[in-house]
N, C-alpha and C. Protein backbone atom coordinates (compact mmCIF):
# COMPACT_ATOMS: atom_id res chain seq x y z
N UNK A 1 100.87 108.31 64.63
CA UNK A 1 100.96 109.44 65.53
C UNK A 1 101.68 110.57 64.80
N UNK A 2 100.94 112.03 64.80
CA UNK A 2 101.85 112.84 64.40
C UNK A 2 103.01 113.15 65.09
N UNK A 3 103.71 114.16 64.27
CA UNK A 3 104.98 114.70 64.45
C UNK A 3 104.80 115.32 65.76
N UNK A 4 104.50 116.43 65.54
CA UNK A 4 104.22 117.23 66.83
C UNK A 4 104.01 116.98 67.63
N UNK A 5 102.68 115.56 68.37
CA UNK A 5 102.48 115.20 68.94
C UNK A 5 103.00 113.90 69.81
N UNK A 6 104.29 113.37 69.04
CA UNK A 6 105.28 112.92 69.20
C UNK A 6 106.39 113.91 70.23
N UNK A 7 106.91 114.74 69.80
CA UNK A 7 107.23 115.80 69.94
C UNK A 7 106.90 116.38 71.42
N UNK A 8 105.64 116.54 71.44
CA UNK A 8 105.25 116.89 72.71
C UNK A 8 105.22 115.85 74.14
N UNK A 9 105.39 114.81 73.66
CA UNK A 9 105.69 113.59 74.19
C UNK A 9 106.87 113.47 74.96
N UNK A 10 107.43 113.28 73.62
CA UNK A 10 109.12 113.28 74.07
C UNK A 10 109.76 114.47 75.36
N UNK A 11 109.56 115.52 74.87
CA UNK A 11 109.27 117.10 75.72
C UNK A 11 109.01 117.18 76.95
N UNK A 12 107.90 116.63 76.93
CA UNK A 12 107.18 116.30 77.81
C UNK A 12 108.20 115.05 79.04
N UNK A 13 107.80 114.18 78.53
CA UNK A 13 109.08 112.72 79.35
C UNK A 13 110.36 113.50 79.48
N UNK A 14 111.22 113.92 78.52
CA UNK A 14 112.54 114.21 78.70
C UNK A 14 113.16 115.17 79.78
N UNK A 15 111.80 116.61 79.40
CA UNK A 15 111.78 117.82 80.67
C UNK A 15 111.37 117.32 82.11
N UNK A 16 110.30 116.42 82.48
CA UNK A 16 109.93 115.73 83.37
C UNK A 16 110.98 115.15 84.29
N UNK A 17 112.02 114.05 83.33
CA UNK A 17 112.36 113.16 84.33
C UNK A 17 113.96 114.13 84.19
N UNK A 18 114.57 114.78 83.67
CA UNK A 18 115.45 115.42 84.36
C UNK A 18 115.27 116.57 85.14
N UNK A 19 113.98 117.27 84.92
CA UNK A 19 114.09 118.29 86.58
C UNK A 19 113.92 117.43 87.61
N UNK A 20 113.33 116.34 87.56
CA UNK A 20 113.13 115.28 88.72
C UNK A 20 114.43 115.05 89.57
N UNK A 21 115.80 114.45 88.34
CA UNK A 21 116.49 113.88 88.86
C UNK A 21 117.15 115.02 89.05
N UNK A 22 117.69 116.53 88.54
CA UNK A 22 118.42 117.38 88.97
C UNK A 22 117.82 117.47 90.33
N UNK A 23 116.98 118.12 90.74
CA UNK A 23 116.18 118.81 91.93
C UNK A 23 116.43 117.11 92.70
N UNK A 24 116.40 116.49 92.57
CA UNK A 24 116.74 115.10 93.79
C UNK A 24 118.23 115.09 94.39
N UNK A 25 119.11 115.46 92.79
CA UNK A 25 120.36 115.89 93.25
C UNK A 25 120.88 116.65 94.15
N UNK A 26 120.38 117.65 93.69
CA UNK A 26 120.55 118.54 94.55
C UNK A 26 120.22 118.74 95.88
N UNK A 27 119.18 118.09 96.24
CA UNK A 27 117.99 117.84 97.52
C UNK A 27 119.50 117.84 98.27
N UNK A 28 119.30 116.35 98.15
CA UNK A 28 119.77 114.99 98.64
C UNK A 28 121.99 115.58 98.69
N UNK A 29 122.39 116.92 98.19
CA UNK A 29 123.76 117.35 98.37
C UNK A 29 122.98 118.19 99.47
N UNK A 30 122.42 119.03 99.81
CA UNK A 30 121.99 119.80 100.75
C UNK A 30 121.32 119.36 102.23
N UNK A 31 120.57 118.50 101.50
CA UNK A 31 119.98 117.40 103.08
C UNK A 31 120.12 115.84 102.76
N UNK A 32 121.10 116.03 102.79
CA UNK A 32 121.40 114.20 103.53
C UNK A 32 120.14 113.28 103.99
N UNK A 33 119.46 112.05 103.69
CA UNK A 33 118.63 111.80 104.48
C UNK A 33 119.13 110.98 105.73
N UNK A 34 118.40 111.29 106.78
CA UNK A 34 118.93 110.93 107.98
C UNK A 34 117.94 109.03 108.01
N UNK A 35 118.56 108.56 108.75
CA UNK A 35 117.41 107.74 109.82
C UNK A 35 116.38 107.65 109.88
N UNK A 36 115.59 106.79 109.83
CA UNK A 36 114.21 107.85 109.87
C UNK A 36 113.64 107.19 110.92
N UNK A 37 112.93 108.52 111.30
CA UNK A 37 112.45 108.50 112.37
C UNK A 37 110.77 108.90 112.20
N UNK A 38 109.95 109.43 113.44
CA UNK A 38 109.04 109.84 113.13
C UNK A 38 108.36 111.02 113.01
N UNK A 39 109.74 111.83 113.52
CA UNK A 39 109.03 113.31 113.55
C UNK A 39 110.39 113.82 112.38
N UNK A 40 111.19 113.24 111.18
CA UNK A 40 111.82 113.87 110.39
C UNK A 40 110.77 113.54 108.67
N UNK A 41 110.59 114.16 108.81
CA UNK A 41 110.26 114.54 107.20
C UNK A 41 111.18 114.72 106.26
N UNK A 42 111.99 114.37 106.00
CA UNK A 42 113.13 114.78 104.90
C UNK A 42 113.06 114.35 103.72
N UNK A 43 112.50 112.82 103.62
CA UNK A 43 111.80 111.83 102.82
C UNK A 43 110.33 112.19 102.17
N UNK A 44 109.53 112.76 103.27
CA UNK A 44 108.43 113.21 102.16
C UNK A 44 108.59 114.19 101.44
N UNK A 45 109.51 115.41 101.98
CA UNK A 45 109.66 116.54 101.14
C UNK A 45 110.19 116.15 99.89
N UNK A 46 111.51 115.27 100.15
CA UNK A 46 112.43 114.80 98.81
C UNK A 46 111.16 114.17 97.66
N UNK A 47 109.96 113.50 98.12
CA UNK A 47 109.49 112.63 97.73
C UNK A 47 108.25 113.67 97.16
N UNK A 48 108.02 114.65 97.38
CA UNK A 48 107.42 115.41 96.75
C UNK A 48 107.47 116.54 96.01
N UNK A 49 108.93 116.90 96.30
CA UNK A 49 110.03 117.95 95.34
C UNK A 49 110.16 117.22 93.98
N UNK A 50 110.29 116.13 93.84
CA UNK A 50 110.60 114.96 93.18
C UNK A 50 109.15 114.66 91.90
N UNK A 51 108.34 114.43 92.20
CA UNK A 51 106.62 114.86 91.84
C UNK A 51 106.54 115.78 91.05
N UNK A 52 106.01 116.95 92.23
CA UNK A 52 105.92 118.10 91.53
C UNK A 52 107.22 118.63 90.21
N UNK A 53 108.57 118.55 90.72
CA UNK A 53 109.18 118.51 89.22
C UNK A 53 108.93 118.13 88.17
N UNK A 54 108.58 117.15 88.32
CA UNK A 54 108.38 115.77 87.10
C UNK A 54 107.06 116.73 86.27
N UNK A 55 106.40 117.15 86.78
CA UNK A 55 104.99 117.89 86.41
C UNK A 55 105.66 119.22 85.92
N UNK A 56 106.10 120.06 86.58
CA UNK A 56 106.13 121.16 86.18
C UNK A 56 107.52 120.90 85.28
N UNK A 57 108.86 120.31 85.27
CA UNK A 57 109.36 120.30 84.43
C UNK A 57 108.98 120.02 83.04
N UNK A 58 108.01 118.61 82.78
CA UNK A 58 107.64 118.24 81.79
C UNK A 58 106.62 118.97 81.01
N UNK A 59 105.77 120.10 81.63
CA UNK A 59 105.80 121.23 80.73
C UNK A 59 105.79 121.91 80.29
N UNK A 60 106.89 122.17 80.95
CA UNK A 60 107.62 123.19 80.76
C UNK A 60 109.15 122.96 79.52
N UNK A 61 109.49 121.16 79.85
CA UNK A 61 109.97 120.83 79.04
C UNK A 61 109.32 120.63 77.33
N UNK A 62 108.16 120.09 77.55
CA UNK A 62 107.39 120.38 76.66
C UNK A 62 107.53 121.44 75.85
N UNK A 63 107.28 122.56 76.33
CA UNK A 63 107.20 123.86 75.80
C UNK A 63 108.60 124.26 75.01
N UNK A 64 109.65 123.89 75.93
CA UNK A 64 111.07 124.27 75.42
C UNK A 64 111.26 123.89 74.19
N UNK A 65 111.20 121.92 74.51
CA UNK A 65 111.13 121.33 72.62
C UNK A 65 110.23 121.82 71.65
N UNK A 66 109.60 122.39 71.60
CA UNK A 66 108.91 123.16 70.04
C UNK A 66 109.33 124.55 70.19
N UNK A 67 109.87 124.80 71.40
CA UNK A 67 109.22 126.50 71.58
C UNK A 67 110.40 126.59 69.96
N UNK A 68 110.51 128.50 69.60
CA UNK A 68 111.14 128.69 68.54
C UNK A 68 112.77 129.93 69.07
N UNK A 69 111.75 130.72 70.44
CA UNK A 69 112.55 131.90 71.04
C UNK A 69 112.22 131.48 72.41
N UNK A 70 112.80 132.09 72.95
CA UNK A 70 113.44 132.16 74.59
C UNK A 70 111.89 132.73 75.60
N UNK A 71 111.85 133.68 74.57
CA UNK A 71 110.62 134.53 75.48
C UNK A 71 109.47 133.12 75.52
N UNK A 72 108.95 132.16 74.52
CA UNK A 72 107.80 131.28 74.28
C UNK A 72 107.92 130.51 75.81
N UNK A 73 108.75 130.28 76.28
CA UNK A 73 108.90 129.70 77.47
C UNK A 73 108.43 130.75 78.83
N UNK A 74 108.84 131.85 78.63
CA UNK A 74 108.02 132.70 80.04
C UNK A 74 106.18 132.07 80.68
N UNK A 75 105.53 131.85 79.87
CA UNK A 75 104.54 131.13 80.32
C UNK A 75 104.80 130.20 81.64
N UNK A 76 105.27 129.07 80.99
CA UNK A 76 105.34 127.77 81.33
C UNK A 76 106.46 127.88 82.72
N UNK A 77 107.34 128.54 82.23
CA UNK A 77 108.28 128.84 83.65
C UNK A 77 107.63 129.37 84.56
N UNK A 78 106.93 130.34 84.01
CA UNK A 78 106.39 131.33 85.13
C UNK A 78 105.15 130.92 86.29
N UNK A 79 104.56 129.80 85.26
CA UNK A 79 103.60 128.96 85.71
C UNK A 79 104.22 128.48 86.97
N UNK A 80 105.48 127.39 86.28
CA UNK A 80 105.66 126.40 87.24
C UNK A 80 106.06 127.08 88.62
N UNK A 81 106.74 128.42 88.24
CA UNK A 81 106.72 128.70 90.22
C UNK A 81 105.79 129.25 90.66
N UNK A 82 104.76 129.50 90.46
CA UNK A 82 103.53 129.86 90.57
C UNK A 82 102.77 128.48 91.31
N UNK A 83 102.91 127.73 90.78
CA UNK A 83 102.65 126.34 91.39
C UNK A 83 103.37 126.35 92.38
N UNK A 84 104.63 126.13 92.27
CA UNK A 84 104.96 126.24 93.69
C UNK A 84 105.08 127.03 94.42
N UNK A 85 104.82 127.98 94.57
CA UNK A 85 104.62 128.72 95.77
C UNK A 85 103.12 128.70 96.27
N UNK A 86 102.07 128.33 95.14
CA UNK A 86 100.91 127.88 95.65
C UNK A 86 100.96 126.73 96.94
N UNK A 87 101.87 125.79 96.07
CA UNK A 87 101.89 124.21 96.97
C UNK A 87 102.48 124.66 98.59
N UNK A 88 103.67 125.39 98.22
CA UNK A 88 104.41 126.02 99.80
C UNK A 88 103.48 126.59 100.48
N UNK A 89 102.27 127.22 100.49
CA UNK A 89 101.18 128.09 100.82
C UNK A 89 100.52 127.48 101.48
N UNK A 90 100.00 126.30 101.03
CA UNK A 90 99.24 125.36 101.21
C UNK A 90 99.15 124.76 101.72
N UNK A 91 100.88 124.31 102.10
CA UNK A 91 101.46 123.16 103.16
C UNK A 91 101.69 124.54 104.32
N UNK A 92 101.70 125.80 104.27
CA UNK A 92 101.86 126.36 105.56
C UNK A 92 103.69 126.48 105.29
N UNK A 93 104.37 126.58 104.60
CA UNK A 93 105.85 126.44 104.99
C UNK A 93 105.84 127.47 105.34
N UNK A 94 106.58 128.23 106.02
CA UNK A 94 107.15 129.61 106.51
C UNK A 94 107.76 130.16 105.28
N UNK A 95 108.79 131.26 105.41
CA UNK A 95 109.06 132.21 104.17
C UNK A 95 110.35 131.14 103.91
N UNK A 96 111.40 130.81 104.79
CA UNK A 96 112.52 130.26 104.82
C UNK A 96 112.44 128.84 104.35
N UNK A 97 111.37 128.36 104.51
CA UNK A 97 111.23 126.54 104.04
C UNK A 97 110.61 126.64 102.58
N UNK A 98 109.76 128.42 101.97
CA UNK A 98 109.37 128.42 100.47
C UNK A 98 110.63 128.56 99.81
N UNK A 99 111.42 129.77 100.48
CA UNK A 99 112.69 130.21 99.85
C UNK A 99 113.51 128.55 99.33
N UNK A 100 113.54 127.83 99.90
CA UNK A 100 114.21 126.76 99.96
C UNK A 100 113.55 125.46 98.85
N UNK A 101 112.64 125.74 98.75
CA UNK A 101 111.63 124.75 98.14
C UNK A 101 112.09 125.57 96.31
N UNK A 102 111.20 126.80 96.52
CA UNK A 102 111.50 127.25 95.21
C UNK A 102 112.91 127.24 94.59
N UNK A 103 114.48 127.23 95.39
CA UNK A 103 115.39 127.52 95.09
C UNK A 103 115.66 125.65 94.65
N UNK A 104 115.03 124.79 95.29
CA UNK A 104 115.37 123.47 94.80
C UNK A 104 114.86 122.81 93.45
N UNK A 105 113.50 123.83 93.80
CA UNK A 105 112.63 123.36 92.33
C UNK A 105 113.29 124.06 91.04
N UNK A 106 113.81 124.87 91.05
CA UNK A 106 114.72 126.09 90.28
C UNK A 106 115.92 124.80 89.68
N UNK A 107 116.82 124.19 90.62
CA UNK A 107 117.66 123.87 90.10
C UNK A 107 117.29 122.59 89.31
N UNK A 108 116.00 122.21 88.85
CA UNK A 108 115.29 121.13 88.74
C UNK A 108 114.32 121.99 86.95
N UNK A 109 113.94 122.52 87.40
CA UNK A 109 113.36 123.21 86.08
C UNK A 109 114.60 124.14 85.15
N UNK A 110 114.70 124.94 85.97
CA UNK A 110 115.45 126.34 84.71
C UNK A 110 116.63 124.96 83.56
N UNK A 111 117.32 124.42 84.32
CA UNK A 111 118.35 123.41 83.43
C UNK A 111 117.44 122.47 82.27
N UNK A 112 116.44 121.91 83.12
CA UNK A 112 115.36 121.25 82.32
C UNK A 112 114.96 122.14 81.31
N UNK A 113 114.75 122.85 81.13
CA UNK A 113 113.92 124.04 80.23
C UNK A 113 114.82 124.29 79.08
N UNK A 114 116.58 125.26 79.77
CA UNK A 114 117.77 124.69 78.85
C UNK A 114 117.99 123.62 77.79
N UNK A 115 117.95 122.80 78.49
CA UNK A 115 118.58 121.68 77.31
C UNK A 115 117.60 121.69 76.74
N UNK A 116 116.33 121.50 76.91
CA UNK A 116 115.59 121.18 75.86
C UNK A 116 115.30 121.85 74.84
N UNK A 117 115.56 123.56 75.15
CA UNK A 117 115.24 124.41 74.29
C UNK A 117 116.98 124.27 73.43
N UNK A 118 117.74 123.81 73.83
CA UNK A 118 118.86 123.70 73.29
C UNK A 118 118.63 122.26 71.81
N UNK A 119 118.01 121.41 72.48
CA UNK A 119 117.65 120.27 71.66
C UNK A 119 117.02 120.33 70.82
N UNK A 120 116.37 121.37 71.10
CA UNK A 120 114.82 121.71 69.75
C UNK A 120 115.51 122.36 68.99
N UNK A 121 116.13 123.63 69.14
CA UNK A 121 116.93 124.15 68.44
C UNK A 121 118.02 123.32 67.09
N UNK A 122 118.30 122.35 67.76
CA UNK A 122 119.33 121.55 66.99
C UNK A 122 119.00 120.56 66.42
N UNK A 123 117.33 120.25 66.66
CA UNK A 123 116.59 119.39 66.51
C UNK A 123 115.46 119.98 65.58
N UNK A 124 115.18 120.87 64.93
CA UNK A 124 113.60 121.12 64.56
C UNK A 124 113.19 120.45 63.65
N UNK A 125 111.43 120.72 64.15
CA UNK A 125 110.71 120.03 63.86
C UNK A 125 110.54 120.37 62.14
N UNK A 126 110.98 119.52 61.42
CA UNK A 126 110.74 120.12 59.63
C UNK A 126 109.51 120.27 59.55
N UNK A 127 109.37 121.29 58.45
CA UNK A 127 107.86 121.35 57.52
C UNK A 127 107.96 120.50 56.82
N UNK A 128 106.01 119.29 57.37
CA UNK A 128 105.43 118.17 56.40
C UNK A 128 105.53 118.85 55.03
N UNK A 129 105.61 118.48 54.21
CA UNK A 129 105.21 119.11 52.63
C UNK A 129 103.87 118.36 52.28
N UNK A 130 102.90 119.17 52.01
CA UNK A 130 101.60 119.11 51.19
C UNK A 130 101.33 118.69 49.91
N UNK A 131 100.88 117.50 49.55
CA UNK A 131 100.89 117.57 48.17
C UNK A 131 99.25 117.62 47.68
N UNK A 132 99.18 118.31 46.66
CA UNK A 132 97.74 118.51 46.55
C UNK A 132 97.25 117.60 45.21
């Protein structure tokens, strides 16, 4: 397996499963899950804040580990709330339940995106050398 594609792997898994677990963190300090019952949803939202991170962090994390500058990431960020506010749209949330969604997915990506672009940085990928 190449480098890079190694690389994008790793990126990929690493950005993934920590916007997952930040954005769960955070959920779960803000809404407590209650009891459950049958008319509380608190559990599917957590359970799909949770998802969708994993996706849009990873790549977005992706992107961070190779990226080279700060700006290479505007894509991929920009994407991922783009996605979500599609998904909030979709499900019908009101303005106050997107505001809330995007501000959870936020604390779940932007950190994800961080470290990794912090890791690549401290991490780069060397030039193979060619021999002819």
């Amino acid at each position: 397996m190449n480098r890079p594609l190694m690389r994008d792997i790793v990126g990929f898994l690493a950005g993934g499963l920590l916007a997952a677990l930040l954005s769960c963190v955070v959920f779960l300090i803000f809404f407590p899950l209650p009891p459950p019952k049958p008319t509380d949803h608190t559990r599917e939202a957590l359970a799909l804040l949770v998802l969708v991170n994993f996706f849009c962090g990873g790549f977005t994390g992706r992107r961070a580990f190779s990226a080279d500058f700060l700006s290479q990431l505007l894509v991929s960020v920009g994407g991922s709330f783009a996605v979500m506010v599609l998904l909030c749209v979709l499900a019908s949330l009101d303005l106050v339940e997107t505001a809330r969604m995007i501000g959870l997915a936020s604390a779940g990506i932007l950190p994800s995106a961080a470290v990794l672009f912090l890791f690549g940085q401290r991490f780069p990928l060397k030039p193979e050398s060619y021999e002819l």
